[in-house]
PDB file of N, CA and C in Angstrom:
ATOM      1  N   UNK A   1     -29.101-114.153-173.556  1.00  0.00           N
ATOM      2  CA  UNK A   1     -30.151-113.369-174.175  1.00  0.00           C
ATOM      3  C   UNK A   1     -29.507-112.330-175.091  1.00  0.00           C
ATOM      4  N   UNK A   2     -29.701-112.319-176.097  1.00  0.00           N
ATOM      5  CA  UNK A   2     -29.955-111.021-177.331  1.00  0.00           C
ATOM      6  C   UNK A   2     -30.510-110.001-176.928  1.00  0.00           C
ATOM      7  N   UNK A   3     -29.505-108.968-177.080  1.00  0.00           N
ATOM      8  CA  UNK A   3     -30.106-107.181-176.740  1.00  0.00           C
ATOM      9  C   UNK A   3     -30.716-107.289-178.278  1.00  0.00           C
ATOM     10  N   UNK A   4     -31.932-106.412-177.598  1.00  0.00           N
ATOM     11  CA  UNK A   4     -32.635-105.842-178.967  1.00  0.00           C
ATOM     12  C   UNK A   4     -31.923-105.141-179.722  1.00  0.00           C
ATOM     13  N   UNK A   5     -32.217-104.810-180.977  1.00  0.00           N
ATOM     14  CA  UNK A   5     -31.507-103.344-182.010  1.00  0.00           C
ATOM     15  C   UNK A   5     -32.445-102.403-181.636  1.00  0.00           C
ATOM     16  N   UNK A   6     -33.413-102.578-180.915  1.00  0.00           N
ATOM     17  CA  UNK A   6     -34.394-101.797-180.820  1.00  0.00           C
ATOM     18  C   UNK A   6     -35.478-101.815-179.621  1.00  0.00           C
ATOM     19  N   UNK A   7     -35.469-100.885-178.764  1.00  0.00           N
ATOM     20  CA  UNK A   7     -35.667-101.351-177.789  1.00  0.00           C
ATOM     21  C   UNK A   7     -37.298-100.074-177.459  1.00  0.00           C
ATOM     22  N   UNK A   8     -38.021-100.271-177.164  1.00  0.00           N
ATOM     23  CA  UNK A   8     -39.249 -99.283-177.506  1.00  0.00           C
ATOM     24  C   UNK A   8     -40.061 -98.859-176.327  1.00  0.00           C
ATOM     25  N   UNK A   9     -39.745 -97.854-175.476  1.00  0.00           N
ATOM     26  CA  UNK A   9     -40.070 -97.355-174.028  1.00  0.00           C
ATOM     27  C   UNK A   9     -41.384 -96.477-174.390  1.00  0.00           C
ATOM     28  N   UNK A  10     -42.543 -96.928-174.233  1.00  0.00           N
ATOM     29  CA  UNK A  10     -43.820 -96.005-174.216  1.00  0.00           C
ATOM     30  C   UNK A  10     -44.025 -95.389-172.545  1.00  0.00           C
ATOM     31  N   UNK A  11     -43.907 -94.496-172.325  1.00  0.00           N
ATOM     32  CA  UNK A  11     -44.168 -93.771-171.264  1.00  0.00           C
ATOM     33  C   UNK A  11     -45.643 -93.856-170.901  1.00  0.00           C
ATOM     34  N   UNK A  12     -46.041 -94.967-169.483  1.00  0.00           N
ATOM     35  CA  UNK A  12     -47.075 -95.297-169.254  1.00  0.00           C
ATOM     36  C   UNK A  12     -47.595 -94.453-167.898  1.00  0.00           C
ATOM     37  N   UNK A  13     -47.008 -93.560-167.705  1.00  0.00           N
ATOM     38  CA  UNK A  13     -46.678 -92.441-166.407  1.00  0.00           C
ATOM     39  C   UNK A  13     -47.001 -93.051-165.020  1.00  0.00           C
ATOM     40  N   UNK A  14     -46.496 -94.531-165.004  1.00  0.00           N
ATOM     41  CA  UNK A  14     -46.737 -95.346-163.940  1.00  0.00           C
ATOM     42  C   UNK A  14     -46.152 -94.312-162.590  1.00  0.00           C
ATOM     43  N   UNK A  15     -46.249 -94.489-161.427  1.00  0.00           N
ATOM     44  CA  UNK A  15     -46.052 -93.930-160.392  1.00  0.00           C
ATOM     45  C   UNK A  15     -45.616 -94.577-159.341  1.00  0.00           C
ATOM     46  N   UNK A  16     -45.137 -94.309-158.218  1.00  0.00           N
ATOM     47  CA  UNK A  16     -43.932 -95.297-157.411  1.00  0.00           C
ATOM     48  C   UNK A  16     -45.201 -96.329-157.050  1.00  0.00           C
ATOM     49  N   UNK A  17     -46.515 -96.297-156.561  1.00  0.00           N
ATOM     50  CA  UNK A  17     -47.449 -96.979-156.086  1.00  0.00           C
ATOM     51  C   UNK A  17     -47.816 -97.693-157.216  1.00  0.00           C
ATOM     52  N   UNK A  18     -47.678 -97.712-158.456  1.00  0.00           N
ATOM     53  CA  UNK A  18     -47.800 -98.698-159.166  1.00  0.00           C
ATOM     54  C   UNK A  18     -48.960 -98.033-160.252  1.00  0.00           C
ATOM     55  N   UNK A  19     -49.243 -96.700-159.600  1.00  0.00           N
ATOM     56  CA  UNK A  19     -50.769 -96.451-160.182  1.00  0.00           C
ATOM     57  C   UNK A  19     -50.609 -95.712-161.860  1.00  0.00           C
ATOM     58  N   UNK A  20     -51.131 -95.690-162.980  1.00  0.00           N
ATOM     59  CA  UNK A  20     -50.877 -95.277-163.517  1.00  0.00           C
ATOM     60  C   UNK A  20     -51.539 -93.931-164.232  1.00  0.00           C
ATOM     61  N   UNK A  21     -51.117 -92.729-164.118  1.00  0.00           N
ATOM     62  CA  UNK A  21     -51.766 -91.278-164.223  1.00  0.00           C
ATOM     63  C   UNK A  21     -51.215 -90.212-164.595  1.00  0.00           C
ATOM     64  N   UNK A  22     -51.232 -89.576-165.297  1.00  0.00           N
ATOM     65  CA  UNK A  22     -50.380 -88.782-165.814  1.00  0.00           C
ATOM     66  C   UNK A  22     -50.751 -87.871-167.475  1.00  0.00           C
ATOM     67  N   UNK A  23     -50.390 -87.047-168.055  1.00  0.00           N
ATOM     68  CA  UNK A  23     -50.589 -86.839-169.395  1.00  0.00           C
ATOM     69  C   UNK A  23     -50.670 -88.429-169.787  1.00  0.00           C
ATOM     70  N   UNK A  24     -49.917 -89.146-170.351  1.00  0.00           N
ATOM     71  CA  UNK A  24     -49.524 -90.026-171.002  1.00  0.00           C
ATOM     72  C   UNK A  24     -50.707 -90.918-171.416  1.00  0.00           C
ATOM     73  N   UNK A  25     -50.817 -91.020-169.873  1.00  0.00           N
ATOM     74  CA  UNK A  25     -51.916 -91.939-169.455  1.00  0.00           C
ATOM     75  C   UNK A  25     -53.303 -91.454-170.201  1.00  0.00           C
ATOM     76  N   UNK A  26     -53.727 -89.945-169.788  1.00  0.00           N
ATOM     77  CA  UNK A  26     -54.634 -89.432-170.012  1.00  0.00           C
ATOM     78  C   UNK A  26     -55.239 -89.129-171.848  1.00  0.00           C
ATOM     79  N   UNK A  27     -53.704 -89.315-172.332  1.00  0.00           N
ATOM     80  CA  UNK A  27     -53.467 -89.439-174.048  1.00  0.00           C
ATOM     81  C   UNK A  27     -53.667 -90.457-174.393  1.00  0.00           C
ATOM     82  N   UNK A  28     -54.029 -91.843-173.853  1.00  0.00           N
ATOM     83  CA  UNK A  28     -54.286 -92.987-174.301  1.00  0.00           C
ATOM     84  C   UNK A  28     -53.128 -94.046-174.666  1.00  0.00           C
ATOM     85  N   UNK A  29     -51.792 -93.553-173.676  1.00  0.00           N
ATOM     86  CA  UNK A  29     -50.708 -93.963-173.814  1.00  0.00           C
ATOM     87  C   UNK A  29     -50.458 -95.881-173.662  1.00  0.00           C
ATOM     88  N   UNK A  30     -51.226 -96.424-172.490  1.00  0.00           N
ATOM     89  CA  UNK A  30     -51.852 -97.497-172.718  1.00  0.00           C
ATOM     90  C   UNK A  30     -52.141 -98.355-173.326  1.00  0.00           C
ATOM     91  N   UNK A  31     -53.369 -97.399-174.306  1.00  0.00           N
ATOM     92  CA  UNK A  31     -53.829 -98.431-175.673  1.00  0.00           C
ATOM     93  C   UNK A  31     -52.850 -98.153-176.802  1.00  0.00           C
ATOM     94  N   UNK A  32     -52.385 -96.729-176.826  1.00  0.00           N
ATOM     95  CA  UNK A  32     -51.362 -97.511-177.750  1.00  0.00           C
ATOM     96  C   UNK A  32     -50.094 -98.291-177.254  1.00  0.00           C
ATOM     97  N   UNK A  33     -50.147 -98.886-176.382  1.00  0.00           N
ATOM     98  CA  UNK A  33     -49.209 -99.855-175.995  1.00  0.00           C
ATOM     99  C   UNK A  33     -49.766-100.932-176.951  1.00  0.00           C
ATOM    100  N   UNK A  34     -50.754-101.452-176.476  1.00  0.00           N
ATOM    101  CA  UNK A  34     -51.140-102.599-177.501  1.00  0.00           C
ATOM    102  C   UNK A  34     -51.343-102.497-178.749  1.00  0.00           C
ATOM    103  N   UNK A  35     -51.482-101.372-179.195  1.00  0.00           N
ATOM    104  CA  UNK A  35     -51.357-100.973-180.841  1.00  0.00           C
ATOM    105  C   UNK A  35     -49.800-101.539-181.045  1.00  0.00           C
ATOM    106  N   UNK A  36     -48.952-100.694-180.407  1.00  0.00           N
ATOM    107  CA  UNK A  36     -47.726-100.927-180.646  1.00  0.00           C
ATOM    108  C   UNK A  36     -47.357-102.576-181.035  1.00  0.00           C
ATOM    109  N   UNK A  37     -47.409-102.895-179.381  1.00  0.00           N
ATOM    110  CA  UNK A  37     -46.524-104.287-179.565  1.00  0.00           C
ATOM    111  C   UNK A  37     -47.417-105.322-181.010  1.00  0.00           C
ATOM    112  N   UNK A  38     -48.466-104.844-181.300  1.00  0.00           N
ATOM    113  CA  UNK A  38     -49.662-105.530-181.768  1.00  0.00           C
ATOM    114  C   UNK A  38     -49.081-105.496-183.549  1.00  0.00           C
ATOM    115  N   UNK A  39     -48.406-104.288-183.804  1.00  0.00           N
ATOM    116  CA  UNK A  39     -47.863-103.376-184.742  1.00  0.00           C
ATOM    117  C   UNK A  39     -45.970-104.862-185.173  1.00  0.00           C
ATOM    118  N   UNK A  40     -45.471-104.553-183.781  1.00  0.00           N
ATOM    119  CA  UNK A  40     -44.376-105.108-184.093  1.00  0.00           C
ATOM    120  C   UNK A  40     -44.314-106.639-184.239  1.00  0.00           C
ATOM    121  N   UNK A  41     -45.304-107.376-184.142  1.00  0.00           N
ATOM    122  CA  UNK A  41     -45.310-109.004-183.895  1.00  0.00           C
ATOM    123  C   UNK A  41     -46.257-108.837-185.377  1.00  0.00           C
ATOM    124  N   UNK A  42     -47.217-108.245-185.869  1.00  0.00           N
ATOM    125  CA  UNK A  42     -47.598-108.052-187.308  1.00  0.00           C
ATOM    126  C   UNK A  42     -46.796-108.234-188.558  1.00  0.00           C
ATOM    127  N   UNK A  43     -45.446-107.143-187.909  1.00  0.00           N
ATOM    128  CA  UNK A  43     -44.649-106.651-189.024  1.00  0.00           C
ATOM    129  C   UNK A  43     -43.212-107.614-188.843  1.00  0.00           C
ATOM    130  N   UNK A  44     -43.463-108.710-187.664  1.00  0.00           N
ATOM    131  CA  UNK A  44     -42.352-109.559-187.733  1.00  0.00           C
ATOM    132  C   UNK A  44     -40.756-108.883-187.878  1.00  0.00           C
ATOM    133  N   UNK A  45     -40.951-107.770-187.038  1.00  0.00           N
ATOM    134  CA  UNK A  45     -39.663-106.914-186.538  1.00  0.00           C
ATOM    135  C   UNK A  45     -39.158-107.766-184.807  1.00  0.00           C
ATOM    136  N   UNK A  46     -38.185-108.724-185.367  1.00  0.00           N
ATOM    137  CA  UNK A  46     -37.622-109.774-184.336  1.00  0.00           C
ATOM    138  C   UNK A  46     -36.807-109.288-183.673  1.00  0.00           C
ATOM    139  N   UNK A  47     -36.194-107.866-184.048  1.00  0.00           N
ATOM    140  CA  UNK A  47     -35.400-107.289-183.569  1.00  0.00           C
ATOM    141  C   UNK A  47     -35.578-105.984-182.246  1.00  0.00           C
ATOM    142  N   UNK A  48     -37.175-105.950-181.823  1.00  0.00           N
ATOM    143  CA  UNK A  48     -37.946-104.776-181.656  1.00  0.00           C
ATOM    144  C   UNK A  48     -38.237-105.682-180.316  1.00  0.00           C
ATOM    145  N   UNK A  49     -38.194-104.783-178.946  1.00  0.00           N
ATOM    146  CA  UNK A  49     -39.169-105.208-177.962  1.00  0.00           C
ATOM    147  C   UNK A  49     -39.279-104.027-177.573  1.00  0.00           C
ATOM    148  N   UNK A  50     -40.624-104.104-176.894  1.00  0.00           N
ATOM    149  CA  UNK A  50     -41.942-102.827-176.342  1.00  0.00           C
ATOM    150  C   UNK A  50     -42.053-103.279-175.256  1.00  0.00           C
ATOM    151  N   UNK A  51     -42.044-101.964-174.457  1.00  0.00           N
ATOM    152  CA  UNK A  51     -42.346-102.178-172.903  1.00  0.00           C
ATOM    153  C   UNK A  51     -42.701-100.565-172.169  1.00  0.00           C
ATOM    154  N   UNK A  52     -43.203-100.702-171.585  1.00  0.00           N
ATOM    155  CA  UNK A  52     -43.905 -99.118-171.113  1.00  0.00           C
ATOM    156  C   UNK A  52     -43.370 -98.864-169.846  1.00  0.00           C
ATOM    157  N   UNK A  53     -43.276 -97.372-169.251  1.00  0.00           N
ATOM    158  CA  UNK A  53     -42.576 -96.988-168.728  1.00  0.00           C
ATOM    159  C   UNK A  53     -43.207 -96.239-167.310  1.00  0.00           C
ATOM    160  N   UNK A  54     -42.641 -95.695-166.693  1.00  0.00           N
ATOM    161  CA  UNK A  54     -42.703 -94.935-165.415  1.00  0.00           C
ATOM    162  C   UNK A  54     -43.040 -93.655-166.381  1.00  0.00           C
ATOM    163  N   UNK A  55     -43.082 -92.522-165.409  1.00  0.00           N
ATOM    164  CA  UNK A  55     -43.245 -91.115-165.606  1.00  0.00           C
ATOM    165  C   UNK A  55     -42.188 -90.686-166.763  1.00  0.00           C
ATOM    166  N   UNK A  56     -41.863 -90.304-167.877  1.00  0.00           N
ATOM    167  CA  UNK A  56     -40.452 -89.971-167.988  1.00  0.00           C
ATOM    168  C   UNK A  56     -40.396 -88.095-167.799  1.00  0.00           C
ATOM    169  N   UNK A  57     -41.135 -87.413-167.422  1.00  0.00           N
ATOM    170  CA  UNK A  57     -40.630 -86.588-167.007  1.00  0.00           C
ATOM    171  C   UNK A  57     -40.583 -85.255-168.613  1.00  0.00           C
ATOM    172  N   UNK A  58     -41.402 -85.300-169.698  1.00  0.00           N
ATOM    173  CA  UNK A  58     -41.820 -84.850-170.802  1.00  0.00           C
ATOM    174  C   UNK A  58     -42.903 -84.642-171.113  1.00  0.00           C
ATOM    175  N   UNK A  59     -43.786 -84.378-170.194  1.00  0.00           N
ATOM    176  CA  UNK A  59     -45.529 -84.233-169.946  1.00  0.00           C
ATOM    177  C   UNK A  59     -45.961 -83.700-171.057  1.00  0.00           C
ATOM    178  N   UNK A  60     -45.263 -82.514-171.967  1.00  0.00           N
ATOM    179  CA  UNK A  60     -45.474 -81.292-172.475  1.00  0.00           C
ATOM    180  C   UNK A  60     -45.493 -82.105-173.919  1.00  0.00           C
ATOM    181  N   UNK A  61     -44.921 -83.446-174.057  1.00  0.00           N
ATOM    182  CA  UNK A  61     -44.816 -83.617-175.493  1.00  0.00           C
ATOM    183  C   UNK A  61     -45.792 -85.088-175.381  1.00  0.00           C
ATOM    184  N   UNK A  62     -46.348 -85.192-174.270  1.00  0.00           N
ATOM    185  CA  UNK A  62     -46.794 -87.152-173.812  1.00  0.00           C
ATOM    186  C   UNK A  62     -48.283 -86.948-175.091  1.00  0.00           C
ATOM    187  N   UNK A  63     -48.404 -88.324-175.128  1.00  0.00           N
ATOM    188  CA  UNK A  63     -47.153 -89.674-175.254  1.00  0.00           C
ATOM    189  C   UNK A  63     -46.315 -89.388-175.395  1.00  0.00           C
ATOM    190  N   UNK A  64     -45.437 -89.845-175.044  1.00  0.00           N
ATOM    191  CA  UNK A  64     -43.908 -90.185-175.741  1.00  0.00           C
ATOM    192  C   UNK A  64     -42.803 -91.466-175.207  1.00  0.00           C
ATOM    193  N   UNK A  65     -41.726 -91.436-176.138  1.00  0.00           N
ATOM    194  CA  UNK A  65     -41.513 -92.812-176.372  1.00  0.00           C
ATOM    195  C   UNK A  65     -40.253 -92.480-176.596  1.00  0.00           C
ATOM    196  N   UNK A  66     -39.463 -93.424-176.539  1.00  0.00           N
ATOM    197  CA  UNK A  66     -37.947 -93.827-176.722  1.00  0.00           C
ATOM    198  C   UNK A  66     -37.499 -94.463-177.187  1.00  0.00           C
ATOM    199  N   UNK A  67     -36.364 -94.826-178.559  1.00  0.00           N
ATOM    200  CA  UNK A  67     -35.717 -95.864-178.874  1.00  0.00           C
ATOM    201  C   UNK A  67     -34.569 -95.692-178.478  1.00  0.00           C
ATOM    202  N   UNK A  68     -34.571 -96.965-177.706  1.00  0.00           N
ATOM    203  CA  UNK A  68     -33.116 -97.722-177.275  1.00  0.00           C
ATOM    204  C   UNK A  68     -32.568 -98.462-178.293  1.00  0.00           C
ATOM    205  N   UNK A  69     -31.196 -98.734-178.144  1.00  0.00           N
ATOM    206  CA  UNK A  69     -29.744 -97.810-177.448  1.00  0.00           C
ATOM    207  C   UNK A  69     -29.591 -96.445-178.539  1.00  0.00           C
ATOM    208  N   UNK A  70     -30.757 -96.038-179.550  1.00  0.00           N
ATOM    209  CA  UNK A  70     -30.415 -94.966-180.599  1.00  0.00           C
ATOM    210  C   UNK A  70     -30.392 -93.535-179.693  1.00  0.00           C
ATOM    211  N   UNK A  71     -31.357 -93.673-178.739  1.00  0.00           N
ATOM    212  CA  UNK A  71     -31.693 -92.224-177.910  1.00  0.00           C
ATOM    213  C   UNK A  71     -32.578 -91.431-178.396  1.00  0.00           C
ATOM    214  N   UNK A  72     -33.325 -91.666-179.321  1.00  0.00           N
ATOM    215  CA  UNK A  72     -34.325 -90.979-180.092  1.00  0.00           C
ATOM    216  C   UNK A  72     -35.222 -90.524-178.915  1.00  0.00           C
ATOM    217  N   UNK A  73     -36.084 -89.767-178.872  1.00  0.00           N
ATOM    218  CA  UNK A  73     -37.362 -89.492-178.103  1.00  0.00           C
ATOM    219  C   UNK A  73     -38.055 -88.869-179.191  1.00  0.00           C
ATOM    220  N   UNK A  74     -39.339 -89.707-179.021  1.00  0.00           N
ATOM    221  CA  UNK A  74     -40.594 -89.204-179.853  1.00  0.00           C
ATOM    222  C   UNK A  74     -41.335 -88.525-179.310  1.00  0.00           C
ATOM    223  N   UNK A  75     -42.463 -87.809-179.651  1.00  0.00           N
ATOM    224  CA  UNK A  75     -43.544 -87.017-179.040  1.00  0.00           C
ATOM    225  C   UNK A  75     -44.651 -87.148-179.566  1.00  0.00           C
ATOM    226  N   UNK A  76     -45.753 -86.358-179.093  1.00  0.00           N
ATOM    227  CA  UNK A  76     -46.956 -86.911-179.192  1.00  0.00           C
ATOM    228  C   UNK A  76     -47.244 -87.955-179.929  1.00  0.00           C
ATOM    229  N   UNK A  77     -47.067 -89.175-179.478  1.00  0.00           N
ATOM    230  CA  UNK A  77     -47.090 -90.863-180.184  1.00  0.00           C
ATOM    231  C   UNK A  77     -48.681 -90.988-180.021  1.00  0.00           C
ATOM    232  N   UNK A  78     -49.080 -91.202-181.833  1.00  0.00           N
ATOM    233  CA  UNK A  78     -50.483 -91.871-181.479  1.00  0.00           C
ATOM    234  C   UNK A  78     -49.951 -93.218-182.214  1.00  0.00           C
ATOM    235  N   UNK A  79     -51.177 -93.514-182.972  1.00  0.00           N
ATOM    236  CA  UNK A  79     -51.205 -94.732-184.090  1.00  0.00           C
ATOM    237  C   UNK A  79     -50.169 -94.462-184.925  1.00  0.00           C
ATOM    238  N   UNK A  80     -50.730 -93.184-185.985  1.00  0.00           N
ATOM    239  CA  UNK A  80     -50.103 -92.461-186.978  1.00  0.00           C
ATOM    240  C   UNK A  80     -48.450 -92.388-186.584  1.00  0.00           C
ATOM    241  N   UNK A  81     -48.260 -91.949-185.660  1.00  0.00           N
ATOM    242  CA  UNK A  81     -46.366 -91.669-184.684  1.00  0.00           C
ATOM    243  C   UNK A  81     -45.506 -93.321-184.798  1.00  0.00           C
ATOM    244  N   UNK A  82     -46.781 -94.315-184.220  1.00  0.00           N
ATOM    245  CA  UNK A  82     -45.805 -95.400-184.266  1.00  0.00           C
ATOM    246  C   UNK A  82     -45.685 -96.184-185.523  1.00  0.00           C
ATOM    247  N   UNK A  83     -47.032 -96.055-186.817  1.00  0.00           N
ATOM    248  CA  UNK A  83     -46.306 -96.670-187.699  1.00  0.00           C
ATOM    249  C   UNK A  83     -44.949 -95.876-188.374  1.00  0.00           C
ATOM    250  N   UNK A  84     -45.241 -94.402-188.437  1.00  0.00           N
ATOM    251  CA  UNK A  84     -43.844 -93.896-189.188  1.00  0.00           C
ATOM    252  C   UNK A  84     -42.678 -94.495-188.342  1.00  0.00           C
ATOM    253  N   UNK A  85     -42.541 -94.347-186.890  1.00  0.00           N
ATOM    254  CA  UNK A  85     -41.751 -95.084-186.583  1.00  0.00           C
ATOM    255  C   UNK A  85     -41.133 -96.253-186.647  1.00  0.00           C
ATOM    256  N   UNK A  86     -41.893 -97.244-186.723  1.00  0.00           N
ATOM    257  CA  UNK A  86     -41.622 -98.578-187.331  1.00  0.00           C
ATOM    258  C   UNK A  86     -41.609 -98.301-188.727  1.00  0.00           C
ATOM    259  N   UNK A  87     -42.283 -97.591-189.605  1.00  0.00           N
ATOM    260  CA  UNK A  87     -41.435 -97.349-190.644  1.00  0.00           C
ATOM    261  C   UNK A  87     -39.619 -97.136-190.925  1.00  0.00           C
ATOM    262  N   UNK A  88     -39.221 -95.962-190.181  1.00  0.00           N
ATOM    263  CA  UNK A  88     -38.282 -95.839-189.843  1.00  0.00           C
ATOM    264  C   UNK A  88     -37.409 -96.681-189.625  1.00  0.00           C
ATOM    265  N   UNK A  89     -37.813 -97.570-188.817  1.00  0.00           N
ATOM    266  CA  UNK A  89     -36.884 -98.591-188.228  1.00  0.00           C
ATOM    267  C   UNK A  89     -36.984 -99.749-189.040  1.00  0.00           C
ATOM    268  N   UNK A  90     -37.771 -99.971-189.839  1.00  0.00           N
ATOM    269  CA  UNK A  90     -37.373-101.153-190.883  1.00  0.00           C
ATOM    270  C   UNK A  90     -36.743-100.930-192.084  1.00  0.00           C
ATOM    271  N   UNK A  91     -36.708 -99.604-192.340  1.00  0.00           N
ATOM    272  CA  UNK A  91     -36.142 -98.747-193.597  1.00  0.00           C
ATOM    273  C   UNK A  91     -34.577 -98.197-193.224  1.00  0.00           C
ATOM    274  N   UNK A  92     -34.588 -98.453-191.436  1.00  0.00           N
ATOM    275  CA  UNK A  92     -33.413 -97.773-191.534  1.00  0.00           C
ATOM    276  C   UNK A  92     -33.080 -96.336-191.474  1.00  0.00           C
ATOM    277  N   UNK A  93     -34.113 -95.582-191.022  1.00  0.00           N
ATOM    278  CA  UNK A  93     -34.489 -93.839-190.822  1.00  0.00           C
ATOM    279  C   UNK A  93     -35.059 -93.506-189.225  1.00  0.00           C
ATOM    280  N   UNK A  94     -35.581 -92.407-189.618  1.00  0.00           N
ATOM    281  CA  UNK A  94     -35.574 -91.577-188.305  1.00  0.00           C
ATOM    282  C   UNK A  94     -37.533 -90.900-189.003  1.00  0.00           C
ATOM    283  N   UNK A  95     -37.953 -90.934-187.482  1.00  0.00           N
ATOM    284  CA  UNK A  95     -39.503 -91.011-188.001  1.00  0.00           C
ATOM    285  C   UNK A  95     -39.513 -89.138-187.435  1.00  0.00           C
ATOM    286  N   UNK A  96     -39.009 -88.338-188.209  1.00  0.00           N
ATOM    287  CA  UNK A  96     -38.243 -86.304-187.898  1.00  0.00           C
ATOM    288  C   UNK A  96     -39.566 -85.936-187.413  1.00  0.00           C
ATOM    289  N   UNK A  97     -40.541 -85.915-187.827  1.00  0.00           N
ATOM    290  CA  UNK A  97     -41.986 -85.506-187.671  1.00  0.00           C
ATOM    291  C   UNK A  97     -42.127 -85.766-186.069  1.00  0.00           C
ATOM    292  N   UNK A  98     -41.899 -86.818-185.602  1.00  0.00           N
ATOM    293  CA  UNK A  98     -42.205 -87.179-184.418  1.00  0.00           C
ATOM    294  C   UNK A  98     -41.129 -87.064-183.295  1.00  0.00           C
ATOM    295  N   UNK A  99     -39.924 -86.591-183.457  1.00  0.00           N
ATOM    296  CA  UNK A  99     -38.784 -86.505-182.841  1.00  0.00           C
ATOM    297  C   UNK A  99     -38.500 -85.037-182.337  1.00  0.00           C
ATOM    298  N   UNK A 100     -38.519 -85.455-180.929  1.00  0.00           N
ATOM    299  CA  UNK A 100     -38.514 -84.288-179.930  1.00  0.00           C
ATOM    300  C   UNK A 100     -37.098 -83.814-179.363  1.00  0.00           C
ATOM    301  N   UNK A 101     -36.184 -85.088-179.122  1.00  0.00           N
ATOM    302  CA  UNK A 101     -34.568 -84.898-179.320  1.00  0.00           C
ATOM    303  C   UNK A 101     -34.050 -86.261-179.554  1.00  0.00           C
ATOM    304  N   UNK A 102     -32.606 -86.299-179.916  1.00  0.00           N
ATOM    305  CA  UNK A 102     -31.894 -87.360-180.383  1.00  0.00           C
ATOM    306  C   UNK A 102     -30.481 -87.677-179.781  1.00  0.00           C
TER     307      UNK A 102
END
């Protein structure tokens, strides 16, 4: 298997019971899951996989999101957050507006 160049952690504030609740959750972290992946199979970015996450422990900025192996963390991710991001990442940039640390 091929590591992604890009690897895309939406913080789904899942919980050890499986349940999912949290800011994240409560931000609609979820649906934009399916925006997302919906976003990257559109834009035929082969290099990109999406997958949502446990709690990560950033309530204060949720949504938020991660690119792997870059280390980026995004913040408040809506629609608007993930196309600049995938902007970013097909251009080869950094989506600054939305970047909480690096």
């Amino acid at each position: 298997m091929k590591s992604p160049e890009h690897h895309l952690f939406l913080c789904g504030s899942f919980r050890v019971n499986g349940e999912a609740q949290g800011v994240c959750t409560k931000n609609k972290s979820l649906e934009l899951l399916s925006y997302l992946q919906g976003e990257v199979q559109d834009r035929m970015l082969d290099g990109v996989e999406v997958a949502a996450t446990g709690c990560m422990n950033a309530c204060a900025h949720g949504p938020v999101m991660i690119d792997y192996p870059s280390g980026q963390w995004y913040g408040k991710i809506d629609e608007d957050a993930i196309d600049a991001i995938l902007d970013g990442i097909e251009e080869g940039t950094v989506a600054e507006d939305y970047l909480i640390s690096s």
